[in-house]
C-alpha atoms as a PDB file:
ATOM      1  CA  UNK A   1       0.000   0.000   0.000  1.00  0.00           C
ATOM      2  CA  UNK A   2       1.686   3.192  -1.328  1.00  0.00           C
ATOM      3  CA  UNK A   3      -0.077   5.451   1.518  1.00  0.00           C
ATOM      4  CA  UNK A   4       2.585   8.573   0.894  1.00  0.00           C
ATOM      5  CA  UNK A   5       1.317   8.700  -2.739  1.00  0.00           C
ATOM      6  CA  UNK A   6       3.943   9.933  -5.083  1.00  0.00           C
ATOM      7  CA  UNK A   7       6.294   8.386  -7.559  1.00  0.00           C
ATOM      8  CA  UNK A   8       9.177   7.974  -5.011  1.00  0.00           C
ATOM      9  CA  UNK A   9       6.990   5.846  -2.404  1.00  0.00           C
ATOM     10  CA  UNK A  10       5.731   3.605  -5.409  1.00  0.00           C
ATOM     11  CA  UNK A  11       7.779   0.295  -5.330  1.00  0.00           C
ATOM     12  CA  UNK A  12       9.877  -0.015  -7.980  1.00  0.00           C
ATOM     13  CA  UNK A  13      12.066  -2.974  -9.159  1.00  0.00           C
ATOM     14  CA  UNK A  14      15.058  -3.769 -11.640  1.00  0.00           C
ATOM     15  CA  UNK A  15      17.348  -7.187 -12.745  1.00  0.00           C
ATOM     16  CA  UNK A  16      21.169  -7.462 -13.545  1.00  0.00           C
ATOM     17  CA  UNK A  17      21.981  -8.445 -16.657  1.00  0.00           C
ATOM     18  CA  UNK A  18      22.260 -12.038 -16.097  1.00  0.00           C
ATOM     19  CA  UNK A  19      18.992 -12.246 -14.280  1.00  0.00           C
ATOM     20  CA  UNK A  20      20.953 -13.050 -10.833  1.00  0.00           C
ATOM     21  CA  UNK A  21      19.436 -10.141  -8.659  1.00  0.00           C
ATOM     22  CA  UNK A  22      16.865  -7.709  -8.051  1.00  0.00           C
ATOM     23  CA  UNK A  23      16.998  -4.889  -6.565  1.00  0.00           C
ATOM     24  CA  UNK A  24      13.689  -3.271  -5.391  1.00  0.00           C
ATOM     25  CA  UNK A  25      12.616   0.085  -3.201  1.00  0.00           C
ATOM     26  CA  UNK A  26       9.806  -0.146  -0.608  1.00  0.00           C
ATOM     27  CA  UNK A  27       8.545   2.245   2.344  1.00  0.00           C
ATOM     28  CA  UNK A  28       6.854  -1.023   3.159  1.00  0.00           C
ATOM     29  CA  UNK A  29       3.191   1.427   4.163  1.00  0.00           C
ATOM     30  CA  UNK A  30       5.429   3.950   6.446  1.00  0.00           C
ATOM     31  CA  UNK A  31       3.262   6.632   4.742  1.00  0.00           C
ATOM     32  CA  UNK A  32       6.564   8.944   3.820  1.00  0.00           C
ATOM     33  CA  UNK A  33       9.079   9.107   1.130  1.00  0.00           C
ATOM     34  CA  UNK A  34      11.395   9.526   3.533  1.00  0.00           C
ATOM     35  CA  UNK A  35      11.235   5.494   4.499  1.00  0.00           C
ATOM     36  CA  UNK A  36      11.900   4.189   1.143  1.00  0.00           C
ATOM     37  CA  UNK A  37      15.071   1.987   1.532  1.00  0.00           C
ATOM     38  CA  UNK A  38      16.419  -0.128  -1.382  1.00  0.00           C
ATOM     39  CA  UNK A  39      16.922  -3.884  -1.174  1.00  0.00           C
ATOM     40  CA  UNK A  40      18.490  -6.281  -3.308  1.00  0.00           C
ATOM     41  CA  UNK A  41      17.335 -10.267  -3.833  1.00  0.00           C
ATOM     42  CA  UNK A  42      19.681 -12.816  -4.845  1.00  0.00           C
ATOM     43  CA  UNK A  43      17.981 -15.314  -7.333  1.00  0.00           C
ATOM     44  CA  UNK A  44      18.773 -19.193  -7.538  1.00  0.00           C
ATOM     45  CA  UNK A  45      19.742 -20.289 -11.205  1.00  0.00           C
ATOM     46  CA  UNK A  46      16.649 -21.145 -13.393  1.00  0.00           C
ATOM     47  CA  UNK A  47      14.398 -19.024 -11.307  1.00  0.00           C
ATOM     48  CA  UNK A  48      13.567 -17.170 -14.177  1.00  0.00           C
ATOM     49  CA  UNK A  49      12.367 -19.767 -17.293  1.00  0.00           C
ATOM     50  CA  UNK A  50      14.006 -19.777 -20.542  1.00  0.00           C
ATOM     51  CA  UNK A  51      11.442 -17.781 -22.885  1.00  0.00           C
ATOM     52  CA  UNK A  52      12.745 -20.078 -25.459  1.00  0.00           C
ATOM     53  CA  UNK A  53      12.029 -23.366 -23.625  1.00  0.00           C
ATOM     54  CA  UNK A  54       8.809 -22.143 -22.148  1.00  0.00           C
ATOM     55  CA  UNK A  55       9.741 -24.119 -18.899  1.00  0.00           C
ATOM     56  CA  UNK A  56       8.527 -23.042 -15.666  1.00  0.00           C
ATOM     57  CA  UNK A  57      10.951 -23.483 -12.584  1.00  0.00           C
ATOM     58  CA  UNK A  58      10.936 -26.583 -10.444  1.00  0.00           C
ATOM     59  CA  UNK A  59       9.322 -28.280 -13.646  1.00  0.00           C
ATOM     60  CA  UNK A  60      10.595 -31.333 -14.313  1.00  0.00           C
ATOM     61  CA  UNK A  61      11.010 -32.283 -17.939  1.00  0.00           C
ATOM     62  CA  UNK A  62       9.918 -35.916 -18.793  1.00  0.00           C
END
């Protein structure tokens, strides 16, 4: 819930290039675009599926 209202309370998200981490903002409802903090995920290989393959992860192909 975005509860301050303006662009730099909004969450807002980005990947590397090789799709290995995010890193995100969030004022996580504070109410004040002073709270927004950034944060950055780490994600496990195939987290993401291939386009190509159309696999989704934790499928197992058969």
């Amino acid at each position: 819930v975005n509860r301050a209202r303006t662009y730099f309370s909004e969450p807002h998200a980005t990947v590397n290039r090789d799709f290995t981490r995010i890193v995100f903002n969030a004022n996580w409802g504070s109410g004040k675009d002073e709270d927004v903090d950034a944060y950055i995920a780490r994600l496990s290989p195939g987290a993401i599926p291939d386009r190509a393959s159309g696999a989704l992860p934790g499928a197992s192909s058969q």
